[in-house]
Protein backbone atom coordinates (compact mmCIF):
# COMPACT_ATOMS: atom_id res chain seq x y z
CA UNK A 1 -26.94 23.19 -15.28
CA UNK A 2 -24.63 24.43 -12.42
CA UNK A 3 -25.21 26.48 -9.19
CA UNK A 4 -21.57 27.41 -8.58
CA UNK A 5 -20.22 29.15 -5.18
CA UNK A 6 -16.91 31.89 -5.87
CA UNK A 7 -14.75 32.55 -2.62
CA UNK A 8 -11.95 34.37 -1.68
CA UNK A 9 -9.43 31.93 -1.00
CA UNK A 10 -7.17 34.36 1.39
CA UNK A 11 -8.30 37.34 3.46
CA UNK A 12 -10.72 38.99 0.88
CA UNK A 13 -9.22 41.63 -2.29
CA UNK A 14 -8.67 38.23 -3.91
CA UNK A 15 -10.22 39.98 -7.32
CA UNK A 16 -13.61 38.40 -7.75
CA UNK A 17 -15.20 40.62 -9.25
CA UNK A 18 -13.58 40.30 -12.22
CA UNK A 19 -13.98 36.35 -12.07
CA UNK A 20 -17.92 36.82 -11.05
CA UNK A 21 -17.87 38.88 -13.99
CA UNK A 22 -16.48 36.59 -16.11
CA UNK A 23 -18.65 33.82 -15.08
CA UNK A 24 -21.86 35.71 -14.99
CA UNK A 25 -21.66 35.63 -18.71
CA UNK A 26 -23.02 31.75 -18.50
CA UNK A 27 -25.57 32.34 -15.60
CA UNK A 28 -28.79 33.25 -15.57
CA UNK A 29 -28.83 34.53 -12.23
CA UNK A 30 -26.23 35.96 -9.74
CA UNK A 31 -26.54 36.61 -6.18
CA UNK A 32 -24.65 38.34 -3.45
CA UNK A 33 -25.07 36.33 -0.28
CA UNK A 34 -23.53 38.43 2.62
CA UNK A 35 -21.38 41.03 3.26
CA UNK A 36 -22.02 44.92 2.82
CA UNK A 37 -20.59 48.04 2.25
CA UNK A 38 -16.99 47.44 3.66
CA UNK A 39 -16.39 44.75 0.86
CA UNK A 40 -15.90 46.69 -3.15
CA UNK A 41 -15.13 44.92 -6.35
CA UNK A 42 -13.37 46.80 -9.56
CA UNK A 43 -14.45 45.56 -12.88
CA UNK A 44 -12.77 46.99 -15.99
CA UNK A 45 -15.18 46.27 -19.42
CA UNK A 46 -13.80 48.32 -22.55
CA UNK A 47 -11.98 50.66 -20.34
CA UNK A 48 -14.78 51.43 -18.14
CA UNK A 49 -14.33 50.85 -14.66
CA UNK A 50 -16.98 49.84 -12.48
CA UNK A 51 -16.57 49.82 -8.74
CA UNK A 52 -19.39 47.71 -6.60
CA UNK A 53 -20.15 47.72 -3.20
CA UNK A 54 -23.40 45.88 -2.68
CA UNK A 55 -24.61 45.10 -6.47
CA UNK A 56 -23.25 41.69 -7.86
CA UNK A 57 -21.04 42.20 -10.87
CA UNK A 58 -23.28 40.37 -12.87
CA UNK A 59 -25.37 44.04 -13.27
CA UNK A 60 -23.16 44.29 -16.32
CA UNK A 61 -24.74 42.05 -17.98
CA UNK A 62 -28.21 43.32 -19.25
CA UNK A 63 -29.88 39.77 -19.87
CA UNK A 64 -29.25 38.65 -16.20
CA UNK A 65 -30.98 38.49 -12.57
CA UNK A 66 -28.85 40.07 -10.43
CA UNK A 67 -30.18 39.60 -6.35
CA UNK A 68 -28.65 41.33 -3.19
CA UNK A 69 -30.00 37.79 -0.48
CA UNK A 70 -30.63 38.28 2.52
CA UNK A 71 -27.58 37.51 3.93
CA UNK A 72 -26.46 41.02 3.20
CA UNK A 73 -26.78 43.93 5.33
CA UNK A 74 -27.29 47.24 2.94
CA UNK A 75 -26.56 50.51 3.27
CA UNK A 76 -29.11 52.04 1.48
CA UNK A 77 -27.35 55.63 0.87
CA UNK A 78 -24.96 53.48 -0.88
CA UNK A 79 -26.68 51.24 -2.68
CA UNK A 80 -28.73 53.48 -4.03
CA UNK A 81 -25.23 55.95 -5.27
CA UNK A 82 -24.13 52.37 -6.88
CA UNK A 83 -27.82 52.81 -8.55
CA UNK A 84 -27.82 56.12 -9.88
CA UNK A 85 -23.52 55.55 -10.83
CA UNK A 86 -24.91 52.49 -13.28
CA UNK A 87 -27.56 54.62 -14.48
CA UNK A 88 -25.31 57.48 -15.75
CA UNK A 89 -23.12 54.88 -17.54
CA UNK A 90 -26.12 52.99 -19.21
CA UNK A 91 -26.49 50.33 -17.18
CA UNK A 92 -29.75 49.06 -16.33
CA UNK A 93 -31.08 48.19 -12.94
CA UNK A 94 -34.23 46.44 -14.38
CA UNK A 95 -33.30 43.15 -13.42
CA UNK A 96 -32.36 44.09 -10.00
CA UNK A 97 -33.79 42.38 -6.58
CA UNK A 98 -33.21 42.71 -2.93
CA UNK A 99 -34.58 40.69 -0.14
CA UNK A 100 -37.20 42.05 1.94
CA UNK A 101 -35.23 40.06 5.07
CA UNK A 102 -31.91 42.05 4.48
CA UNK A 103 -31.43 44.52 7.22
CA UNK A 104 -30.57 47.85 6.62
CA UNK A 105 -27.62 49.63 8.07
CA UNK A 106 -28.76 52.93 10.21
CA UNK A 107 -26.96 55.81 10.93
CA UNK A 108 -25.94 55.05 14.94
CA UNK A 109 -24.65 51.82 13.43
CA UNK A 110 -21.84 54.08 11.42
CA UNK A 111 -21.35 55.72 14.78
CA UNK A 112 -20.98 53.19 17.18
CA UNK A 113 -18.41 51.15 14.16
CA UNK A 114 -15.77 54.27 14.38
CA UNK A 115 -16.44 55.58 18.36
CA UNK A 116 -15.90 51.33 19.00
CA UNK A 117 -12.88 50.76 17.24
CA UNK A 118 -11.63 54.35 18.47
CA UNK A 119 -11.77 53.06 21.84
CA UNK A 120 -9.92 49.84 21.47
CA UNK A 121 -6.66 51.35 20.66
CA UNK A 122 -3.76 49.29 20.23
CA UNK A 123 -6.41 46.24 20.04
CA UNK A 124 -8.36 47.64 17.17
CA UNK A 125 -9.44 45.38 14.13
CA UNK A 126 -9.07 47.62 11.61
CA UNK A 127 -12.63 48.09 10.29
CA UNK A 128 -13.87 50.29 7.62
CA UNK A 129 -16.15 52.33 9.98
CA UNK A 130 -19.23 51.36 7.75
CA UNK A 131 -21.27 50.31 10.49
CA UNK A 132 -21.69 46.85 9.17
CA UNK A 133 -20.66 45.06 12.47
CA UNK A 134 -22.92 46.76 15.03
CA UNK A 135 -25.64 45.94 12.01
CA UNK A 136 -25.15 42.37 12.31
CA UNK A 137 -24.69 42.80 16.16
CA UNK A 138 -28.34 44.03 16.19
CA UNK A 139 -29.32 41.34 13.85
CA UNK A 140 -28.36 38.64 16.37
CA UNK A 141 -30.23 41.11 19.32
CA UNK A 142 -33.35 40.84 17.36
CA UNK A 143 -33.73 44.34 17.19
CA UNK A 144 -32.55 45.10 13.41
CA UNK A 145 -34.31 46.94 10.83
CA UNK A 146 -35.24 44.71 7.85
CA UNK A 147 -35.76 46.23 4.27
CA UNK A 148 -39.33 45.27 5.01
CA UNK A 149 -39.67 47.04 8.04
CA UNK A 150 -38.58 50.06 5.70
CA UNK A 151 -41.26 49.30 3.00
CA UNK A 152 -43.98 50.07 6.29
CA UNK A 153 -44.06 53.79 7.36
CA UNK A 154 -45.92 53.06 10.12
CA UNK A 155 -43.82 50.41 10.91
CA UNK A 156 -40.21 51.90 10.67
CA UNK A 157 -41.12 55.42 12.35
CA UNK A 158 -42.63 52.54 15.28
CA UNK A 159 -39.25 50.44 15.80
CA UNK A 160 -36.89 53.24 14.55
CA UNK A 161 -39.06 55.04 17.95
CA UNK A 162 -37.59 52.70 20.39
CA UNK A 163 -34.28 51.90 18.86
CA UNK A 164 -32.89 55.40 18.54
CA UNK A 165 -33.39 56.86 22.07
CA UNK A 166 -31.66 53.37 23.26
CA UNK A 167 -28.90 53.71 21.22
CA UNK A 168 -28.56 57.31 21.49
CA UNK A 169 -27.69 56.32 25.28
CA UNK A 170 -24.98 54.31 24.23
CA UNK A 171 -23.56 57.26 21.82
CA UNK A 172 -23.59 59.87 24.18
CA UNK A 173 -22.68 58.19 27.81
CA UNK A 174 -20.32 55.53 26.45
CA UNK A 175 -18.96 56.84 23.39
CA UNK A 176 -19.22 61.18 24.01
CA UNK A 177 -20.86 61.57 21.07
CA UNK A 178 -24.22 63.84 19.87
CA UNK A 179 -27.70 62.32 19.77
CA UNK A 180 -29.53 61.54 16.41
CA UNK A 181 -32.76 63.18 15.94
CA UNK A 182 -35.45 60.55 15.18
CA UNK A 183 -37.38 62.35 13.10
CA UNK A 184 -34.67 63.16 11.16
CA UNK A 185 -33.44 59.65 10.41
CA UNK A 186 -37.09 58.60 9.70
CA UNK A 187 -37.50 61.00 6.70
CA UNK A 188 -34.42 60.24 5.13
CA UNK A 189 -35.24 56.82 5.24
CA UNK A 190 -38.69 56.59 4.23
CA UNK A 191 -36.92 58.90 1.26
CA UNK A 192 -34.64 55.77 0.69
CA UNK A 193 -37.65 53.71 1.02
CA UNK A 194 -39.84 54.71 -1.68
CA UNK A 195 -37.16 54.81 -4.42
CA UNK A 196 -36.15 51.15 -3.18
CA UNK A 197 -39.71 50.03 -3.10
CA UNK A 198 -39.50 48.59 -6.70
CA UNK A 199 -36.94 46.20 -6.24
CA UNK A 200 -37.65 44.86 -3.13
CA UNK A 201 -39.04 41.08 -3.01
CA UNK A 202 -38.89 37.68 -2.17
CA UNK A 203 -35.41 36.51 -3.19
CA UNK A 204 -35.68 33.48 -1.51
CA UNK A 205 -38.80 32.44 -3.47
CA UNK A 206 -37.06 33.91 -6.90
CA UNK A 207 -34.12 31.36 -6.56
CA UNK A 208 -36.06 28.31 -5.26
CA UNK A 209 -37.74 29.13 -8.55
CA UNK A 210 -34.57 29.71 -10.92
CA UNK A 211 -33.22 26.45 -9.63
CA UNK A 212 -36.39 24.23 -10.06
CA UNK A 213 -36.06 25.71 -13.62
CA UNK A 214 -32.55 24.49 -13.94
CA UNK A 215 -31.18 27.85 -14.83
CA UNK A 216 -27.84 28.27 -13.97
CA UNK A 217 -26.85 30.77 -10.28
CA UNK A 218 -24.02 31.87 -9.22
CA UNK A 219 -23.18 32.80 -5.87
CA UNK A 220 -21.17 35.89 -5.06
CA UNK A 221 -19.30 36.24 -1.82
CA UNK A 222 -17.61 39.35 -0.29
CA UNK A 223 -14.15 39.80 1.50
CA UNK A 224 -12.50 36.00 1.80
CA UNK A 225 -12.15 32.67 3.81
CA UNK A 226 -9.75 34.17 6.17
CA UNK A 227 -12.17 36.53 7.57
CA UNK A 228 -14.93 34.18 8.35
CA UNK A 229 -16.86 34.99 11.71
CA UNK A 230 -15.96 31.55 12.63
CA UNK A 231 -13.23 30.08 10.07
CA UNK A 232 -10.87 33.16 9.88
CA UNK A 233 -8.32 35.05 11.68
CA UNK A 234 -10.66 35.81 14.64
CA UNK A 235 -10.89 38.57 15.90
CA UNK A 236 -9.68 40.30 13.44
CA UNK A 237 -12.42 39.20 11.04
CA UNK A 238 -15.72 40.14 9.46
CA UNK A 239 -18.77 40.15 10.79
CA UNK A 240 -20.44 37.44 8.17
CA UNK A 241 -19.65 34.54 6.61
CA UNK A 242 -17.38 34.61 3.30
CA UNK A 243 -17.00 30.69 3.02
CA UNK A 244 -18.86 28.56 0.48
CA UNK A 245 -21.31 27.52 3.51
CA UNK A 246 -22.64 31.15 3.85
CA UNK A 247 -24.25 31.09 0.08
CA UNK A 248 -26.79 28.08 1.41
CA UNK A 249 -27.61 30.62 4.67
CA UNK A 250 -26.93 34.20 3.29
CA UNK A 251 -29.28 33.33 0.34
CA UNK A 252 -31.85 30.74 1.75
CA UNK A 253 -31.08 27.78 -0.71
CA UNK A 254 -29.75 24.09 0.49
CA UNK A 255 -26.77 22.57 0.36
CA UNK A 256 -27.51 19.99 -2.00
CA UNK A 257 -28.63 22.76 -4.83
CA UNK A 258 -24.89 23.87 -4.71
CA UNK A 259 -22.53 21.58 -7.63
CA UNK A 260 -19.53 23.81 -7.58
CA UNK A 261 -17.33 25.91 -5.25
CA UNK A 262 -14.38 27.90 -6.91
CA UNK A 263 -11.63 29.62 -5.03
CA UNK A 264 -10.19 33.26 -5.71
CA UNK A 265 -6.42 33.72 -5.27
CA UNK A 266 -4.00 36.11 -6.12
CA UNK A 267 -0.73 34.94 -6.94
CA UNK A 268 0.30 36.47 -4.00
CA UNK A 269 -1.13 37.30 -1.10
CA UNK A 270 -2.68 40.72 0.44
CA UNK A 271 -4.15 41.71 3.36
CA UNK A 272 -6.08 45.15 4.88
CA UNK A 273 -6.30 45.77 8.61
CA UNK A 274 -4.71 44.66 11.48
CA UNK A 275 -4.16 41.08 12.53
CA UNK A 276 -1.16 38.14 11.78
CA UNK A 277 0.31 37.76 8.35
CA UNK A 278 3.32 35.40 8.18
CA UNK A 279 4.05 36.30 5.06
CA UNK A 280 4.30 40.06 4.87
CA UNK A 281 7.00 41.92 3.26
CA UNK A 282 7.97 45.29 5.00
CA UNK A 283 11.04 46.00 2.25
CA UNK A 284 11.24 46.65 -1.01
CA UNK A 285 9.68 43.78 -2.14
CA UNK A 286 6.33 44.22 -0.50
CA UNK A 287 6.78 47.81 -1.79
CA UNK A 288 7.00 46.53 -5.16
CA UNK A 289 4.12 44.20 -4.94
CA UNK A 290 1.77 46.92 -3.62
CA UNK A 291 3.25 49.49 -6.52
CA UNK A 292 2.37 46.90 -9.56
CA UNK A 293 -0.60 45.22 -8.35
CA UNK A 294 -2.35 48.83 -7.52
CA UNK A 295 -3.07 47.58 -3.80
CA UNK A 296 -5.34 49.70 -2.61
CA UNK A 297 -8.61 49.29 -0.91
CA UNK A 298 -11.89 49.51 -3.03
CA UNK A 299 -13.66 51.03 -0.10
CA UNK A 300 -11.49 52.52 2.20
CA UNK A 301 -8.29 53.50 -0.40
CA UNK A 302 -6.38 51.93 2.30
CA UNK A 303 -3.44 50.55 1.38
CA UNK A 304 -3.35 46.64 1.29
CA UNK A 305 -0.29 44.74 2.77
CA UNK A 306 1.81 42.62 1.07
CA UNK A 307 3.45 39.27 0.50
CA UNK A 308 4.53 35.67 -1.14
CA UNK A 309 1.82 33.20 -1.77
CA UNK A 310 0.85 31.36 1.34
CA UNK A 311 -0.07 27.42 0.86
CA UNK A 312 -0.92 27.22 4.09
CA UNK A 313 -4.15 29.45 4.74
CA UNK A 314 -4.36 28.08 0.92
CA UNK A 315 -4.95 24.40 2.06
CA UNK A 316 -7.23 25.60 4.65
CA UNK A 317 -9.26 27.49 2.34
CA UNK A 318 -9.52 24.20 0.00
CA UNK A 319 -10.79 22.45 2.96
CA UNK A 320 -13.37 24.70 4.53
CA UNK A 321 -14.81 25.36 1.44
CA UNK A 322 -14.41 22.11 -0.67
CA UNK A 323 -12.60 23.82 -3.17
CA UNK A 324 -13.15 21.73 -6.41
CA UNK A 325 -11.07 24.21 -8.62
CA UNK A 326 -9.19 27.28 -8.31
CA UNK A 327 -9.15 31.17 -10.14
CA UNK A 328 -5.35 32.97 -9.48
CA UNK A 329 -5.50 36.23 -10.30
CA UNK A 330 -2.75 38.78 -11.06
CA UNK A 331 0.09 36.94 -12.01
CA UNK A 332 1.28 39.59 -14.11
CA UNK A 333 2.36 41.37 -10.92
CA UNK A 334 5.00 38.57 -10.90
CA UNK A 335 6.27 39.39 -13.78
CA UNK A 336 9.70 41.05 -13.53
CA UNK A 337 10.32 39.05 -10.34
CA UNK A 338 14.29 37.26 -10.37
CA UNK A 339 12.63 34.63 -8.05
CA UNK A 340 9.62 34.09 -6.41
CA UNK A 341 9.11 32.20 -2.50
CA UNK A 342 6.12 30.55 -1.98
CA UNK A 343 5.44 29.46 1.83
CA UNK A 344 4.53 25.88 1.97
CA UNK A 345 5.14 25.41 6.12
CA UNK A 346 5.12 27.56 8.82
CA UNK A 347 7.72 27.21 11.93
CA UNK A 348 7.13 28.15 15.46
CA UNK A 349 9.62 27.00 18.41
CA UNK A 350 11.52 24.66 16.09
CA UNK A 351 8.53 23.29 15.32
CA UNK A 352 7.59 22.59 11.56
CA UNK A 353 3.67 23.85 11.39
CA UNK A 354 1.88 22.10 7.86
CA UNK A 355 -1.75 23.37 9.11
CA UNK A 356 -3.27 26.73 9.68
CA UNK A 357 -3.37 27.07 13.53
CA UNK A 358 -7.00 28.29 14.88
CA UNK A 359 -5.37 29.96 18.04
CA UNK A 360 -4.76 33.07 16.81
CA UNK A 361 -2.07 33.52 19.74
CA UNK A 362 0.25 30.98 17.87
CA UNK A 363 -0.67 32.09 14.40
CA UNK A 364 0.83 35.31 15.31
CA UNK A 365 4.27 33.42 16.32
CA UNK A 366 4.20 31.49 13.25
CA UNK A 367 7.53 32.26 10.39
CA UNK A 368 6.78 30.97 6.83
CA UNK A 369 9.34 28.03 5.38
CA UNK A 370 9.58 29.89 2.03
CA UNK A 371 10.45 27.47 -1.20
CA UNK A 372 11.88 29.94 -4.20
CA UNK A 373 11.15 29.64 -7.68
CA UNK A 374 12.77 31.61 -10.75
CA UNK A 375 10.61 34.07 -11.94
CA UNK A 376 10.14 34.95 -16.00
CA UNK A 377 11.17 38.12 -16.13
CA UNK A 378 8.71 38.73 -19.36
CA UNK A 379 5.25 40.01 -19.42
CA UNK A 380 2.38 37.72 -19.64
CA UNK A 381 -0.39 40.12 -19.99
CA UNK A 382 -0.73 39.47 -23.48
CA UNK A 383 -1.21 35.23 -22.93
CA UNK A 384 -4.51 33.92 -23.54
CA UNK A 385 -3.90 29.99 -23.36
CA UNK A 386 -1.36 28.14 -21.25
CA UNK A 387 0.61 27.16 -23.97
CA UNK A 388 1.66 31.15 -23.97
CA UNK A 389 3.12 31.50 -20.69
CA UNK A 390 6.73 31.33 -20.23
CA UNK A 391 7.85 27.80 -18.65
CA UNK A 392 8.58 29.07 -15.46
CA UNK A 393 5.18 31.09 -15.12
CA UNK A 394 3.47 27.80 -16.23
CA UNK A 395 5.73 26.03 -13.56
CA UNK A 396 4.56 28.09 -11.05
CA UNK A 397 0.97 27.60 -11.37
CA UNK A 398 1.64 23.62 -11.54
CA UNK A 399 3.36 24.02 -8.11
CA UNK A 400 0.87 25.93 -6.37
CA UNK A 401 -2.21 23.71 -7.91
CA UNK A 402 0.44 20.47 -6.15
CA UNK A 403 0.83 22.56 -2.90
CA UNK A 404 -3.05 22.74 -2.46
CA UNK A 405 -4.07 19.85 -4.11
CA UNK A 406 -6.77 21.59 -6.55
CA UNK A 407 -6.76 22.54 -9.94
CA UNK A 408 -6.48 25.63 -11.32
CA UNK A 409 -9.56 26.47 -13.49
CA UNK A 410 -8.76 30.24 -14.62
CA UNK A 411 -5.78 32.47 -14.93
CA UNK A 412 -6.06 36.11 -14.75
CA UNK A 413 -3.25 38.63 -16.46
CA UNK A 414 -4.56 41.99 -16.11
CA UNK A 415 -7.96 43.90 -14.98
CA UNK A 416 -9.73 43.95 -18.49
CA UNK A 417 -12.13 40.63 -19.31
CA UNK A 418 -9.72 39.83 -22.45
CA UNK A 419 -6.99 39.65 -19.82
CA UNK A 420 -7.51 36.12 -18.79
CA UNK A 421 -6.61 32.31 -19.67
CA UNK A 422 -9.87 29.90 -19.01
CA UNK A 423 -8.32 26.55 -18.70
CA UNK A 424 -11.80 24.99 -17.83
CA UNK A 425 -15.45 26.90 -17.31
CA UNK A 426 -16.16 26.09 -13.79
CA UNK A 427 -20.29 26.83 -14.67
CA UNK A 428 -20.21 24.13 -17.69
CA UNK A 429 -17.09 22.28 -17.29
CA UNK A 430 -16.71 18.74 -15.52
CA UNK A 431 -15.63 18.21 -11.93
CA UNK A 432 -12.31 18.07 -11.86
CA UNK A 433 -11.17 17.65 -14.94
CA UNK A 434 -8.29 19.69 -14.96
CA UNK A 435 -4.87 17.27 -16.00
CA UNK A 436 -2.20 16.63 -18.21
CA UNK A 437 -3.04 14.62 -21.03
CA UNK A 438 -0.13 12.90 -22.91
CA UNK A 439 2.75 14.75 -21.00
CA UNK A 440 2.21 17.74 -22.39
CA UNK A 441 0.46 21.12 -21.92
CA UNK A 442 -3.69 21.50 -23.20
CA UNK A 443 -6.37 23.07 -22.22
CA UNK A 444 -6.59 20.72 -18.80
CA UNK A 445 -3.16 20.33 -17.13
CA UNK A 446 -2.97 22.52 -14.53
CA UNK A 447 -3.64 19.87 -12.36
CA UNK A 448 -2.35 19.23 -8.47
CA UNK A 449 0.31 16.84 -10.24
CA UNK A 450 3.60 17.56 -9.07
CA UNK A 451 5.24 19.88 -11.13
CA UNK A 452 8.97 19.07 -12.66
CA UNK A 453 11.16 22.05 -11.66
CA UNK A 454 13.15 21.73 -8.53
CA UNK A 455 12.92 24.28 -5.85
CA UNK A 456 14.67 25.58 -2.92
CA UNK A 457 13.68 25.89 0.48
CA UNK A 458 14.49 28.62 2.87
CA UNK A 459 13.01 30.11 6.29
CA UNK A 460 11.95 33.25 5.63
């Protein structure tokens, strides 16, 4: 039995749906634990491609529990499109739940998302304009809507009442912007409400029970460590909390019931929005990486920026979350690559930096020490164990597991399922058992040992 936490190990886009995905096929239950509608993950099963905003990718599986905790805020507009989308692909919703203690996202909380970030100009975050910060804003007010405020009539048209004349004054004398009609917003969601209604419970209660029954959960986050509320890039950050901590809260379980915590990391790194990224590349390079890896927003079709693998924010997210293995996806991207830099330091003022810096001030002044490896120049779509990668693909894995000090438990090549080395399942595998065994390569040496090819270092 395992209850096993998956992260995004840099700032969200990581590609965990496709590792949920693949480890939903040994749970029983899977849970998303916060987040909303500005996170999206893209699975691809036999060349259908699903893309999730609020429904954990687990859904694919018919024989599983699939939960949306309370940690979540939901849209329900779009939760219920995701419905109807699985419906006309055959996809059942039957073993669907959502916590009655979720709060909903409202109209005026769309509004106030794009007229706020409007207004900040050149200090703008770079949200998706899906209302989910003022939602979590009115959360911490105490004046949020709860999904079972909307299973009451009499209760929603009560608070919804009060809240929308007060925020209607913040719409139209702060922002410039039309009123909403009350009784307009009230029937469309007591529409939302009733087709809802059946999957609307106690999802605290359902997991307490799943985990006295030793069945095996998996915890789904959204976006990734770097935009924690409290552990990322703040502010330019979510509104929630990605890290393996937010599973005990978003979903109302304890700490102790959690055994595992696996990170999601591409091979390099991307980032959406605004905010400091070290290791960007604004040439032809970043171009590249953007081109092959198809960087583009789930959500927002924004496009993603790009660069070299960053050890640094990859330590940190090791450390915040107690990392005990690691998932790097889309190494394929790398494929045709001469060489490849990896940042292992940062500098600032002469300075050599070997920890990510919480002011965001210096962050921003912060140039990667890059160390270059060769690339392959081969595909490595078609590998399915480690013994199939070239050597200097396989090298490159062994130094990044050395750089952050945690093994690497599965290896992604592509978008499809089949597209994927498992070195160790993270559900039923042992802690830590990743190695080398006899000096040469199995099933369990990608391991934080040093690896034996020499690399160069460079500043940036």
């Amino acid at each position: 039995m395992a209850n096993v936490v998956v992260i995004g190990a840099q700032w969200g886009d990581e590609g965990k749906g496709k590792i949920t995905d693949l480890l939903s096929e040994n749970a029983d239950v899977v849970v998303r634990y916060q987040g909303g509608v500005n996170a999206g993950h893209t699975v691809v099963v036999d060349d259908r491609t699903f893309k999730l905003h609020l429904i954990p990718s687990g859904i694919l599986y018919p024989d599983k529990q699939c939960a949306i905790a309370s940690g979540t805020v939901i849209d329900p507009s779009i939760l219920l499109g995701e419905i109807d989308q699985l419906h006309s692909l055959g996809v059942s919703t039957d073993n669907l739940f959502i916590a009655e203690t979720a709060h909903v996202t409202l109209p005026y909380h769309r509004s106030i998302d794009l007229a706020s970030e409007e207004c900040k100009g050149d200090r703008k975050i770079g949200t998706t304009g899906r209302g989910i910060g003022p939602t979590y804003a009115d959360k911490a007010d105490r004046t949020g809507i709860r999904m079972l405020d909307l299973m009451d009539p009499d209760l929603l048209r009560d608070r919804l009442n009060w809240a929308i004349p007060n925020k209607n004054l913040l719409l139209e004398k702060l922002y410039g912007l039309s009123p909403l009609d009350p009784d307009s917003v009230i029937e469309e969601y007591l529409g939302y409400a009733e087709r809802l209604r059946p999957y609307v419970t106690d999802v605290g209660l359902k997991l307490s029970e799943a985990i006295g029954e030793r069945k095996n959960v998996l915890f789904e986050g959204a976006q990734g460590t770097l935009l924690d509320l409290d552990y990322g890039t703040y502010p330019y950050v979510t509104s929630s909390h990605p890290i393996a901590g937010g599973a005990c809260i978003g979903a109302g379980v304890g700490p102790t019931t959690i055994d595992r915590v696996i990170g999601v990391a591409k091979a390099y790194t991307t980032r959406v929005g605004e905010g400091p990224f070290p290791t960007e590349l604004l040439d032809e390079r970043g171009n590249y990486l953007c081109h092959m890896g198809a960087e583009f927003g789930t959500t927002t079709g924004r496009q993603r920026r790009c660069g070299w693998f960053d050890a640094i924010i990859g330590r940190y997210a090791v450390r915040v979350n107690g990392l005990d293995c690691l998932a790097i996806t889309k190494l394929d991207v790398l494929d045709q690559l001469d060489e490849i830099k990896v940042c292992v330091a940062y500098e600032r003022d002469g300075q050599r930096i070997d920890h990510f810096p919480s002011n965001a001030r210096i962050f921003a002044e912060c140039k990667p020490i890059y160390e270059t490896l060769p690339g392959w120049r081969t595909s490595t779509s078609h590998c399915r164990s480690t013994e199939d990668l070239p050597p200097a693909a396989y090298n490159y894995l062994k130094f990044l597991a050395h750089l952050m000090d945690v093994p690497i438990a599965i290896v992604s090549l592509g978008a499809s399922r089949e597209q994927t080395i498992i070195v160790e399942d993270p559900i039923h595998g042992p802690k830590r058992a990743l190695r080398y065994e006899n000096g040469h390569r199995s099933s369990h040496e990608l391991s934080p040992e040093a690896p034996a090819k020499t690399v160069r270092q460079s500043r940036r």
